[in-house]
Each structure stands twice: as C-alpha cells, then as structure tokens.
N, C-alpha and C. Protein backbone atom coordinates (compact mmCIF):
# COMPACT_ATOMS: atom_id res chain seq x y z
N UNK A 1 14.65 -4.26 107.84
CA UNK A 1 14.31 -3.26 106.84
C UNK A 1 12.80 -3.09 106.74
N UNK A 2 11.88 -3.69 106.88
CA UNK A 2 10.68 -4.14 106.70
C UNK A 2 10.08 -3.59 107.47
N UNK A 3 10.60 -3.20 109.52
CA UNK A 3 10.07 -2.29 110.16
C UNK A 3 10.31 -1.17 109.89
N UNK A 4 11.77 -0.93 109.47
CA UNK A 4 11.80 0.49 109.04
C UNK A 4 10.92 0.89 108.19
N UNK A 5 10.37 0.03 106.99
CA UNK A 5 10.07 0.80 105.74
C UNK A 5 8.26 1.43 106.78
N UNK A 6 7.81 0.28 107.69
CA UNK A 6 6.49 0.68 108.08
C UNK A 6 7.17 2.05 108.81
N UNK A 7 7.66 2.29 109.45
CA UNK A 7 8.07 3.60 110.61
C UNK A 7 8.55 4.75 109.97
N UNK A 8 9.33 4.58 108.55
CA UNK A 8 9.11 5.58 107.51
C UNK A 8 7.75 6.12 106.84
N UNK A 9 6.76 5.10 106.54
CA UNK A 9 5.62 5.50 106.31
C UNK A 9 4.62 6.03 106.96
N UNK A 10 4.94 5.44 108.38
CA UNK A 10 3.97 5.88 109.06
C UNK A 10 4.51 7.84 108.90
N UNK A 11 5.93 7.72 109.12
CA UNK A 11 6.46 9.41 109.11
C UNK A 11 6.19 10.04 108.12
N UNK A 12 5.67 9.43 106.61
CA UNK A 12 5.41 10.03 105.69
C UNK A 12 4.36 10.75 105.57
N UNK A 13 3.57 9.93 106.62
CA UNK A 13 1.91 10.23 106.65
C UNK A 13 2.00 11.48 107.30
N UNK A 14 2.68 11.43 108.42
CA UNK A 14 2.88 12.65 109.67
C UNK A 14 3.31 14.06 108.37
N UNK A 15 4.35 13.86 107.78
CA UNK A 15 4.38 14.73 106.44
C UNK A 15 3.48 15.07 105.69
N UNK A 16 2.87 14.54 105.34
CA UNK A 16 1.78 14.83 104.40
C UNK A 16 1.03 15.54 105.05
N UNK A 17 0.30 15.18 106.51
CA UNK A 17 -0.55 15.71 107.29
C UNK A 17 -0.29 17.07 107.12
N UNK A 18 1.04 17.16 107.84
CA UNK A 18 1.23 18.81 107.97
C UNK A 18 1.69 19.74 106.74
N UNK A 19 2.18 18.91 105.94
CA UNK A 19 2.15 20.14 104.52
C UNK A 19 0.63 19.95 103.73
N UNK A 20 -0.26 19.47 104.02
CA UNK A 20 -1.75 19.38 103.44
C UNK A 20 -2.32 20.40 104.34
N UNK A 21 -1.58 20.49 105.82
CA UNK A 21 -2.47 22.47 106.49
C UNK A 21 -1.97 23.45 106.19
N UNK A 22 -0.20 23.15 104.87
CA UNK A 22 -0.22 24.54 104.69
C UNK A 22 -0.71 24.87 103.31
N UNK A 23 -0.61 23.67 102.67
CA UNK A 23 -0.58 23.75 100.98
C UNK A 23 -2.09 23.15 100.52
N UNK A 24 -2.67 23.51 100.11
CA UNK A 24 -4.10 22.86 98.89
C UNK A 24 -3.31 21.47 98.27
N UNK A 25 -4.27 20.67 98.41
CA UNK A 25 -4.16 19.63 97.13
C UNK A 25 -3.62 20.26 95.78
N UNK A 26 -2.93 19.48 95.11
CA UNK A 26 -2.63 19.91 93.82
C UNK A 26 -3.61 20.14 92.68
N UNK A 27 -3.60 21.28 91.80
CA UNK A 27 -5.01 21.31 90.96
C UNK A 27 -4.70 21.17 89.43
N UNK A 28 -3.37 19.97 89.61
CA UNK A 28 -3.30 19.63 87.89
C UNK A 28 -2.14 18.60 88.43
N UNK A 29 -2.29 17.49 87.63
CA UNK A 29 -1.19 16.53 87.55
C UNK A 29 0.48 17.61 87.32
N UNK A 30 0.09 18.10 86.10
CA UNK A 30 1.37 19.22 86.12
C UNK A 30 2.20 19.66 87.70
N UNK A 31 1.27 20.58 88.31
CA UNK A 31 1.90 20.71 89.46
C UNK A 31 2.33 19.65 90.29
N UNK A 32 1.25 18.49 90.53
CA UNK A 32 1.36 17.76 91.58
C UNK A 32 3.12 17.17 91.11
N UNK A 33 3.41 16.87 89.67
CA UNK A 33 4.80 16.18 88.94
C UNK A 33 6.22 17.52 89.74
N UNK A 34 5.55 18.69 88.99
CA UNK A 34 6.68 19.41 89.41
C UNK A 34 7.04 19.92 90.97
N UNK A 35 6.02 19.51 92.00
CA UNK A 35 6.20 19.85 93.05
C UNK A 35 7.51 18.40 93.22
N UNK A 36 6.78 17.09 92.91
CA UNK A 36 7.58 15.85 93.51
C UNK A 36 8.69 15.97 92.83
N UNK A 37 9.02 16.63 91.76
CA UNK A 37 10.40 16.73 91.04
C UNK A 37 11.10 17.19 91.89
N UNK A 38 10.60 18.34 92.50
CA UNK A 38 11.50 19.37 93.40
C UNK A 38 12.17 18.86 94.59
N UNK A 39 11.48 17.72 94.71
CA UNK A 39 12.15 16.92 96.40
C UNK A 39 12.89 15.70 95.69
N UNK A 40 12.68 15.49 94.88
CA UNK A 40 13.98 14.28 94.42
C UNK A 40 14.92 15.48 93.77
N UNK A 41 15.02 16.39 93.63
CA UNK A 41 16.16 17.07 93.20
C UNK A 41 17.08 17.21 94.27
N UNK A 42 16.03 17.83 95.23
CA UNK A 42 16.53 18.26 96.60
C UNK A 42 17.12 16.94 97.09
N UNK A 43 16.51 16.07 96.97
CA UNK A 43 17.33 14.34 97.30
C UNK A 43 18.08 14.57 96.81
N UNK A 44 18.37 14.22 95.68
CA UNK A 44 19.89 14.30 94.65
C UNK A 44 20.70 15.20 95.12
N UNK A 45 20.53 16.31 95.27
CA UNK A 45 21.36 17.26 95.88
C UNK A 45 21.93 16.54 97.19
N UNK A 46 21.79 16.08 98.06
CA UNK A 46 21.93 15.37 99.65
C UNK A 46 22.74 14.00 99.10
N UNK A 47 22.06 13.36 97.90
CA UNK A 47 22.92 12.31 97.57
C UNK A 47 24.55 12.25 96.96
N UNK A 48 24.37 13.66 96.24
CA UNK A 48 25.94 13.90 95.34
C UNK A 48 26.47 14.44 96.66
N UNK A 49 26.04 15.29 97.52
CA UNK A 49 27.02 15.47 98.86
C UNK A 49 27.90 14.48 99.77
N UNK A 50 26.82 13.60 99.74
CA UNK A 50 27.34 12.09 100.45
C UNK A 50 28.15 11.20 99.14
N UNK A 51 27.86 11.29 98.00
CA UNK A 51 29.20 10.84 97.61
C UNK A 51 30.43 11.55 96.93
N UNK A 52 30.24 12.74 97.47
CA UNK A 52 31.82 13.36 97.37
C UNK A 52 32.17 13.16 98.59
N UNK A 53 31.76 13.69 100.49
CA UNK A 53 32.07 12.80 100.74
C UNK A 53 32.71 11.53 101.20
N UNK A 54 32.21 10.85 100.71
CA UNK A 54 32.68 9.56 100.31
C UNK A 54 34.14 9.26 99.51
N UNK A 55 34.14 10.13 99.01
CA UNK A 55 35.51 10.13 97.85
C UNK A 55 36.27 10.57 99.00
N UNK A 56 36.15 11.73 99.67
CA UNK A 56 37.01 12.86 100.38
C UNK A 56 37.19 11.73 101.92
N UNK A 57 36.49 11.11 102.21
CA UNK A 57 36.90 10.06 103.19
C UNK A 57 37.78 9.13 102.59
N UNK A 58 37.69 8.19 101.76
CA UNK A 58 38.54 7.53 101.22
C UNK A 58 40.12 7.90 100.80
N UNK A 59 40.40 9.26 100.51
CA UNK A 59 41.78 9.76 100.24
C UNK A 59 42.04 9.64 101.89
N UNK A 60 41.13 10.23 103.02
CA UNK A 60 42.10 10.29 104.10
C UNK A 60 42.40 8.73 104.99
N UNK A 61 41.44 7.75 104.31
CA UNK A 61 41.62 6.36 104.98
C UNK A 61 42.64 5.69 104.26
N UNK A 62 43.23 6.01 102.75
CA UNK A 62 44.19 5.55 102.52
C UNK A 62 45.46 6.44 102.83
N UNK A 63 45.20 7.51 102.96
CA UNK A 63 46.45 7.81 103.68
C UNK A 63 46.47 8.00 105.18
N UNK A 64 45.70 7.19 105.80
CA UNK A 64 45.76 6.21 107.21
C UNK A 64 45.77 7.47 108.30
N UNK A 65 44.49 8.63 107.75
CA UNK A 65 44.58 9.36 108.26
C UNK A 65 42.72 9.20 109.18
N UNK A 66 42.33 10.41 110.20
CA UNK A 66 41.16 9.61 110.49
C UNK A 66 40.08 10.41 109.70
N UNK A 67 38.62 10.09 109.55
CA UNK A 67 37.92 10.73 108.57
C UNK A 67 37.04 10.35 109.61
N UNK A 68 36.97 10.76 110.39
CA UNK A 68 35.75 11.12 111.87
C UNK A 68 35.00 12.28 111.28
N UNK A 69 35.64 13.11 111.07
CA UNK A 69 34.56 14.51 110.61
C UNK A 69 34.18 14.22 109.46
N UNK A 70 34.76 14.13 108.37
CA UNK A 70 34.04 13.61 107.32
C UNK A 70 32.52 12.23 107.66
N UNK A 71 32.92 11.36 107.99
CA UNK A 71 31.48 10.72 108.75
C UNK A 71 30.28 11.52 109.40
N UNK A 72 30.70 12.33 110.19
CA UNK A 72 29.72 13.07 110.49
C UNK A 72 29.19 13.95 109.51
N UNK A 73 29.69 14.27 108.81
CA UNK A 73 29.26 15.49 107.37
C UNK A 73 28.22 14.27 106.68
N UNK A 74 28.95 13.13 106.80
CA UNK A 74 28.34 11.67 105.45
C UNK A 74 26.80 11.66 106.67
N UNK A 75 26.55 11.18 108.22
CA UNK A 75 25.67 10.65 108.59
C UNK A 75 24.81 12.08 108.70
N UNK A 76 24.76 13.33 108.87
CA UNK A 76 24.49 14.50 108.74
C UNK A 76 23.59 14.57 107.48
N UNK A 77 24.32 14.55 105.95
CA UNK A 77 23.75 14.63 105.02
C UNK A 77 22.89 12.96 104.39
N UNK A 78 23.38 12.13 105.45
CA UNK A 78 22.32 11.48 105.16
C UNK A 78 20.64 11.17 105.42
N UNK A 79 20.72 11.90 106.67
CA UNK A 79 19.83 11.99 107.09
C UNK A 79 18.55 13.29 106.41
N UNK A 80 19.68 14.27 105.80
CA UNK A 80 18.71 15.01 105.35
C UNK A 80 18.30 14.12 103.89
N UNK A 81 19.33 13.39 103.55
CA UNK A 81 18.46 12.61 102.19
C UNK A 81 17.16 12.04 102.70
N UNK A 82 17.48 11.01 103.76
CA UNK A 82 15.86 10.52 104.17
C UNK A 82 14.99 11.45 104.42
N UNK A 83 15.25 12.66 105.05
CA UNK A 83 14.08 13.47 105.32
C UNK A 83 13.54 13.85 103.67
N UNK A 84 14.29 14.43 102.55
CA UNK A 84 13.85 14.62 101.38
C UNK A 84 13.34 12.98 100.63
N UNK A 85 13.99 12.00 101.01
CA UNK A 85 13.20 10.97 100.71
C UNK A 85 11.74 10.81 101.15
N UNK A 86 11.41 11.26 102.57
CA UNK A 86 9.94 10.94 103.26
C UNK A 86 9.43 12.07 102.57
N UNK A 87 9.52 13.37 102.23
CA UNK A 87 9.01 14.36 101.28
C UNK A 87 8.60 13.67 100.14
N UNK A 88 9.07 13.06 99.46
CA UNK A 88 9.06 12.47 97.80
C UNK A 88 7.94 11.56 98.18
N UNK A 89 7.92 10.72 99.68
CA UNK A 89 6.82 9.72 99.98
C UNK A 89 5.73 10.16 99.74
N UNK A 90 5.50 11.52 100.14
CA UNK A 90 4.50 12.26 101.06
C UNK A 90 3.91 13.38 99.91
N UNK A 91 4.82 13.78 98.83
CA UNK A 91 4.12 14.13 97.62
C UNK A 91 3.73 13.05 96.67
N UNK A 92 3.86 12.30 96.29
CA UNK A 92 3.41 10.80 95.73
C UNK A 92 2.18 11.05 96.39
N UNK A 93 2.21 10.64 97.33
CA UNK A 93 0.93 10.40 97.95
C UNK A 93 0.03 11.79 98.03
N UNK A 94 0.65 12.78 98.06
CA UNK A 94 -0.69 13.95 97.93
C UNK A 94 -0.53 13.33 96.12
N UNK A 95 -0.08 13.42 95.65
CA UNK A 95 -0.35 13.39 94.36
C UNK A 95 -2.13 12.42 93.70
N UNK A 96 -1.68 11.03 94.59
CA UNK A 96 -2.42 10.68 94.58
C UNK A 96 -4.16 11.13 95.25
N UNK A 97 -3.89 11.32 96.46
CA UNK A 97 -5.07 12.02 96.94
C UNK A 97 -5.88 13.23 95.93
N UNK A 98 -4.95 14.16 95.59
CA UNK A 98 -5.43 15.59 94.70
C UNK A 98 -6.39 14.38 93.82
N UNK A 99 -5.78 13.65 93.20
CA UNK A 99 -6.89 12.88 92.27
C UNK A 99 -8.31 12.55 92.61
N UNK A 100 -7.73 12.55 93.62
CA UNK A 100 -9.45 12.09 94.09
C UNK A 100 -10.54 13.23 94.53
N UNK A 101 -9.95 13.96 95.10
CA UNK A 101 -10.28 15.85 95.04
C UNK A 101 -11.87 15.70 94.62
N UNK A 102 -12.10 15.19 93.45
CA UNK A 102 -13.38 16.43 92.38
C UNK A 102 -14.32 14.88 92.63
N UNK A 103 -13.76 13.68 92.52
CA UNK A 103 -14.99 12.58 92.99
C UNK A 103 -13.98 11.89 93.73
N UNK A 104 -15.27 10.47 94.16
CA UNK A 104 -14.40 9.57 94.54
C UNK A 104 -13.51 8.35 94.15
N UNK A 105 -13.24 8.76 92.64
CA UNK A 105 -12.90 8.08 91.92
C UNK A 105 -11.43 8.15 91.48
N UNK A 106 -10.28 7.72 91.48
CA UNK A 106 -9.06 8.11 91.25
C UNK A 106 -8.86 8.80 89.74
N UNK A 107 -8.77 9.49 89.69
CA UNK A 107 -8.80 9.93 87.65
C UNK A 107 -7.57 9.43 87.39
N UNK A 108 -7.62 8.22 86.51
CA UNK A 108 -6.91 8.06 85.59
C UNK A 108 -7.12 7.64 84.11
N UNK A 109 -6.24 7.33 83.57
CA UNK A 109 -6.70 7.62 81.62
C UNK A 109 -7.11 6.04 81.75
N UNK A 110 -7.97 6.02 81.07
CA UNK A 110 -8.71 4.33 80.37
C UNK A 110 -8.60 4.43 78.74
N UNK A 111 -7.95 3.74 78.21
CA UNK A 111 -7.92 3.62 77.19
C UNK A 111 -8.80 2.40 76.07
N UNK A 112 -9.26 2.67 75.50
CA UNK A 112 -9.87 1.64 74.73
C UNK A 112 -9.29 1.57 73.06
N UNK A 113 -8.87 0.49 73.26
CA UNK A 113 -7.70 0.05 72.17
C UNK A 113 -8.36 -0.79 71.01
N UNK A 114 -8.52 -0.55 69.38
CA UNK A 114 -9.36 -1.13 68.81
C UNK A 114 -8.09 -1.96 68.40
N UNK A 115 -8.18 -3.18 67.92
CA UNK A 115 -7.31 -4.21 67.72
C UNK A 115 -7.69 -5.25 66.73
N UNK A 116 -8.72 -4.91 66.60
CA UNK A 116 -9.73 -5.29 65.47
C UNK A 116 -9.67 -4.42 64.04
N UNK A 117 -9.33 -3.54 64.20
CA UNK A 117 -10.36 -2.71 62.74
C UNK A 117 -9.62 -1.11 63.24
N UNK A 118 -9.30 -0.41 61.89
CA UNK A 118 -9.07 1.01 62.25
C UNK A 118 -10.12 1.98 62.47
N UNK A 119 -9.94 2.28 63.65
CA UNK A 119 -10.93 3.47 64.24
C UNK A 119 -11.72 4.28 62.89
N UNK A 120 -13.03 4.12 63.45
CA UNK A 120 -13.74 5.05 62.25
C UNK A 120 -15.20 5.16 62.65
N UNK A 121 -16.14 5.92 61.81
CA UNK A 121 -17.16 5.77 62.30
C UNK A 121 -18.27 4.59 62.97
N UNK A 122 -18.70 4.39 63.49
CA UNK A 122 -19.26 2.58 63.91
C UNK A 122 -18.43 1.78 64.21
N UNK A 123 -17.19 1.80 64.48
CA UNK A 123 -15.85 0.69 65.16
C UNK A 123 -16.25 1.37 66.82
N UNK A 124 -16.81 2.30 66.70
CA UNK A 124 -16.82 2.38 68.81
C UNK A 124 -18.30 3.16 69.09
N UNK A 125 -18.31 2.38 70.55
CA UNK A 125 -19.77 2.90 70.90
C UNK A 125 -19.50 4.21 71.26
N UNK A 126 -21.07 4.68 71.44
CA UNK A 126 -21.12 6.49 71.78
C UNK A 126 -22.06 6.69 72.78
N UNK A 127 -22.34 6.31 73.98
CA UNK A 127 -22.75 5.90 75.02
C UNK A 127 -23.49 7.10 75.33
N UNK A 128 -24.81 7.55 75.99
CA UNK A 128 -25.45 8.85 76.20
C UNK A 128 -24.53 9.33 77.84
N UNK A 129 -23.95 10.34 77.45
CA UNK A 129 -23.93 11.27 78.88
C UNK A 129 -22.12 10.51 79.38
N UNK A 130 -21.77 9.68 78.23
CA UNK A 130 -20.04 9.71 77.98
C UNK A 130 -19.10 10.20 77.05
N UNK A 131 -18.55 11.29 76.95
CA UNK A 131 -17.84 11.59 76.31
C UNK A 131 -17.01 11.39 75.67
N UNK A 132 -16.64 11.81 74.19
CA UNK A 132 -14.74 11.21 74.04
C UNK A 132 -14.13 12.49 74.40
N UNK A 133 -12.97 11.78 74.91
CA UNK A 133 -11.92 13.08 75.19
C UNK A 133 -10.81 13.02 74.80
N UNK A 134 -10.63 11.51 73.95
CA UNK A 134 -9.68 11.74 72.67
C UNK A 134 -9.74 10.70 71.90
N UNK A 135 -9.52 10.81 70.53
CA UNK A 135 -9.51 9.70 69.76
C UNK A 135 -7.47 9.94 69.12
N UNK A 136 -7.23 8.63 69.19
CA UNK A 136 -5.76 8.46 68.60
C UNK A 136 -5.81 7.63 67.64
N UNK A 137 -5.51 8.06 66.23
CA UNK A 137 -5.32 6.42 65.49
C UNK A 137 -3.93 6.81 65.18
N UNK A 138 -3.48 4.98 64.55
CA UNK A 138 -1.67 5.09 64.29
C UNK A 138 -1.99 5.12 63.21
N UNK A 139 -0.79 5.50 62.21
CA UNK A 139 -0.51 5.43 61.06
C UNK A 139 -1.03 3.97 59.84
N UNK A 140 -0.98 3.18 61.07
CA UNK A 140 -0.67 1.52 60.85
C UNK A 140 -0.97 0.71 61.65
N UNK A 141 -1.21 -0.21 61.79
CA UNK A 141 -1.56 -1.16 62.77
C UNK A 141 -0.01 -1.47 63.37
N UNK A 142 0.36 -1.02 64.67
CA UNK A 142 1.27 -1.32 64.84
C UNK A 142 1.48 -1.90 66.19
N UNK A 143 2.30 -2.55 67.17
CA UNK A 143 1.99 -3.43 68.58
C UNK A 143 2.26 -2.07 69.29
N UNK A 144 1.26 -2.15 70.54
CA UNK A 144 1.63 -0.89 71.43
C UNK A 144 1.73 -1.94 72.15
N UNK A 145 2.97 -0.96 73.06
CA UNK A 145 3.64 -2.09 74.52
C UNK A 145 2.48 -1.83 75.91
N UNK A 146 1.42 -1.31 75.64
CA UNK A 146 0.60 -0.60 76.84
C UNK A 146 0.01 -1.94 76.65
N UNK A 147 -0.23 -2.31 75.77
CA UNK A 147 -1.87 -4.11 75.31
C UNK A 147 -0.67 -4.70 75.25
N UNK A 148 0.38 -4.61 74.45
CA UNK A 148 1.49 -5.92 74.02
C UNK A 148 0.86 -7.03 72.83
N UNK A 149 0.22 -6.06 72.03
CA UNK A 149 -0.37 -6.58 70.56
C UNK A 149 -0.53 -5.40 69.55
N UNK A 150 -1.06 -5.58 68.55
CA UNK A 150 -1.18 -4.80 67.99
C UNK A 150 -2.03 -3.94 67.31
N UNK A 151 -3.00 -2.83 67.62
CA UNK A 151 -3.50 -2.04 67.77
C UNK A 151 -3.69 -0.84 66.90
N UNK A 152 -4.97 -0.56 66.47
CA UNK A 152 -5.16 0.63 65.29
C UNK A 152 -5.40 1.96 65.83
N UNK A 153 -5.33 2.27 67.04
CA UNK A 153 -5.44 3.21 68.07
C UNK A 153 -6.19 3.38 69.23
N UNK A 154 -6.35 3.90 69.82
CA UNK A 154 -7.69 4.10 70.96
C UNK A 154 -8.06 5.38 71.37
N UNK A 155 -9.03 4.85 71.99
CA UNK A 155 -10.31 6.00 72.74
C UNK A 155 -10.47 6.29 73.82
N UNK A 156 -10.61 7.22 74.02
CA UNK A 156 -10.70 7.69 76.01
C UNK A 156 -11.57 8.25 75.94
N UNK A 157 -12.29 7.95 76.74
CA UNK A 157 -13.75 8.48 77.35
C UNK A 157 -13.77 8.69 78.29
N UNK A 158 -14.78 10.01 78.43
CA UNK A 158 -15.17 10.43 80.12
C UNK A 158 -15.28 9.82 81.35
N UNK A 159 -15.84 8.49 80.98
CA UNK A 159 -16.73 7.60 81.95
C UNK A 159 -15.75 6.02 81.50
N UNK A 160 -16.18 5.43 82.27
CA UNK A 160 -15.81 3.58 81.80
C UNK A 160 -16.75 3.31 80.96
N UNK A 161 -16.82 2.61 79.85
CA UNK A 161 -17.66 1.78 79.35
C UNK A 161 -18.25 0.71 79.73
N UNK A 162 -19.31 -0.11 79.77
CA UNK A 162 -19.73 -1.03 79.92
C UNK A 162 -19.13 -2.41 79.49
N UNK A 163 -18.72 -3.30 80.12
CA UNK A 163 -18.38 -4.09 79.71
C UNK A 163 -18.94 -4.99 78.36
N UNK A 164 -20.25 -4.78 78.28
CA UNK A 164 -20.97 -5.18 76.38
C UNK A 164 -20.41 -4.29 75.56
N UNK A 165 -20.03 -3.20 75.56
CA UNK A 165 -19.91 -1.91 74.84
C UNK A 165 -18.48 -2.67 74.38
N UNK A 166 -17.91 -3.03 75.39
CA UNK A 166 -16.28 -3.37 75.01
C UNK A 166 -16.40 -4.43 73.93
N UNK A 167 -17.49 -5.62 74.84
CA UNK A 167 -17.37 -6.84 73.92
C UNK A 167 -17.65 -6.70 72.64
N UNK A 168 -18.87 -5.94 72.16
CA UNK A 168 -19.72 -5.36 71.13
C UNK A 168 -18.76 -5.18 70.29
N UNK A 169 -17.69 -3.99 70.43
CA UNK A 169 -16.82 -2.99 69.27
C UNK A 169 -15.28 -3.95 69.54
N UNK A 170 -15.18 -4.92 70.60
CA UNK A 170 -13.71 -5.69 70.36
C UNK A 170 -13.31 -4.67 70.45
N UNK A 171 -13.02 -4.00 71.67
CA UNK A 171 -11.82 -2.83 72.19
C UNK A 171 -11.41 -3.67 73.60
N UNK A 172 -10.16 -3.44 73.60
CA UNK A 172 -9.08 -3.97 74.83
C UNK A 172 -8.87 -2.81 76.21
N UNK A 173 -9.69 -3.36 76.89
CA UNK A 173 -9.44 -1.66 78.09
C UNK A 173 -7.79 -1.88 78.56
N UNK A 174 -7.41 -0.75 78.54
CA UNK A 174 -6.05 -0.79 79.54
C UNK A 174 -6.05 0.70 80.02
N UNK A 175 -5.66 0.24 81.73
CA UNK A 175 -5.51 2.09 82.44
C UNK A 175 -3.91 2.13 82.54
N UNK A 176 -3.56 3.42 81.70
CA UNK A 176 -2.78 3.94 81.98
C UNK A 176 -2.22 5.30 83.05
C-alpha cells in the first residue's frame, strides 16, 4: 500500500501540473473549498455506483448465477473513483499552493487567545505596521477546544507577533 500511496502521488502531481496550465490558482479559499467539493462529489457519485453494484452482484451470486459483467461495471467504476480521488489530491494541493500566491508565506489564521483577562483596551499589544483583522470576545470565559482551556477571546492580526508581545499580554498563539 505504501508504494501505491507514493505512485498515486506522484500521479497527483502529474494532475495538478496539467490543470494549473488550464486553470489560475484559486483567488479565495471560497473557491479553492468549492472547486474540491466538486471532485469528492464526483467521487461519491463513482462510490454509490460501486455499491449498488455491489448489491446487484450479490443477488446474482446467491442465486449461483455469474456476475462477470457486473465486476467489470464494479472494476470500471472503480477506477474512475481513483481518478476523482487523485483530483481531490491535486485540488488540496492547489488549494494549498493558491495560498502561497501573494507571499511566501502560507496564509493561515493565527489566533491570539487571551486566557488571562477579558479582551479590552491594554490586554493586547498594537504593534506598528500590524494590524487587527479581528477581535472576538465570548460572552464568558469559556474553554475553547482550539487552546483546550479556557479563554476570554482572541485576536488576529495581520502579521505574527513577537514572541515578548505574547509573553508581555499572556496570549496563547494557536494556528488555525
């Protein structure tokens, strides 16, 4: 299984290659989600085929009849599942790449979690030339399963913070 999974990937790559000369990188997480939705559907679709099927072979093996053509319909549509499986590989992975698109940095959310004290003025630094791009507080101090403690909300900023900045205000980084 272990060579296969490398000889699938390597084919995923070969995928990606050639739908990246017909298609642009994705230019919003949005799309990049609903493009990869569309090939696990298209999977699913290939998968409920192979297990009906499956059902429709089984009536003719118990009535000791042969289900040769049915097999071929089952190894037929299985194969198009793997091909929509190496698709699903191969958007994942543009998915990932599009991220990197605008720097070289993967964009993902950093959260800074106050766990100390409810968010307010002077509970977080304001760093020159970093932005907030959102502040969340809870209702309550309540455990978020993202830290696995319990937490008065957090902050996302443009940039990473400095690791003093963290120690300073007692905020918990976690990337989501």
């Amino acid at each position: 299984m272990e060579e296969l999974v490398k000889v699938l990937t390597m084919v995923s790559e070969v995928e990606l290659k050639d739908a990246n000369k017909i298609f642009p990188m994705f230019h919003s997480t949005h799309e990049g989600h609903s493009i990869l939705l569309e090939e696990v559907e298209e999977a699913r679709v290939e998968m409920d085929a192979i297990e009906m099927y499956i059902d429709d072979a089984w009536v003719l093996i118990k009535a000791n009849q042969s289900a040769e053509s049915i097999m071929k319909r089952i190894k037929a549509k299985a194969l198009l599942l793997a091909a929509e499986s190496i698709q699903c590989a191969a958007m994942a992975q543009k998915f990932i790449d599009s991220n990197l698109s605008s720097s070289n940095e993967l964009k993902r959310e950093i959260r800074y979690y106050s766990t100390q004290r409810p968010i307010s003025l002077g509970t977080f630094p304001k760093p020159t030339g970093n932005e907030i791009v959102n502040i969340v507080c809870f209702n309550e101090n309540y455990c978020d399963e993202k830290i696995g403690r319990e937490a008065y909300g957090y902050i996302i900023f443009t940039k990473e913070l400095s690791q003093k900045d963290i120690d300073d205000y007692e905020l918990t980084r976690v990337v989501v």
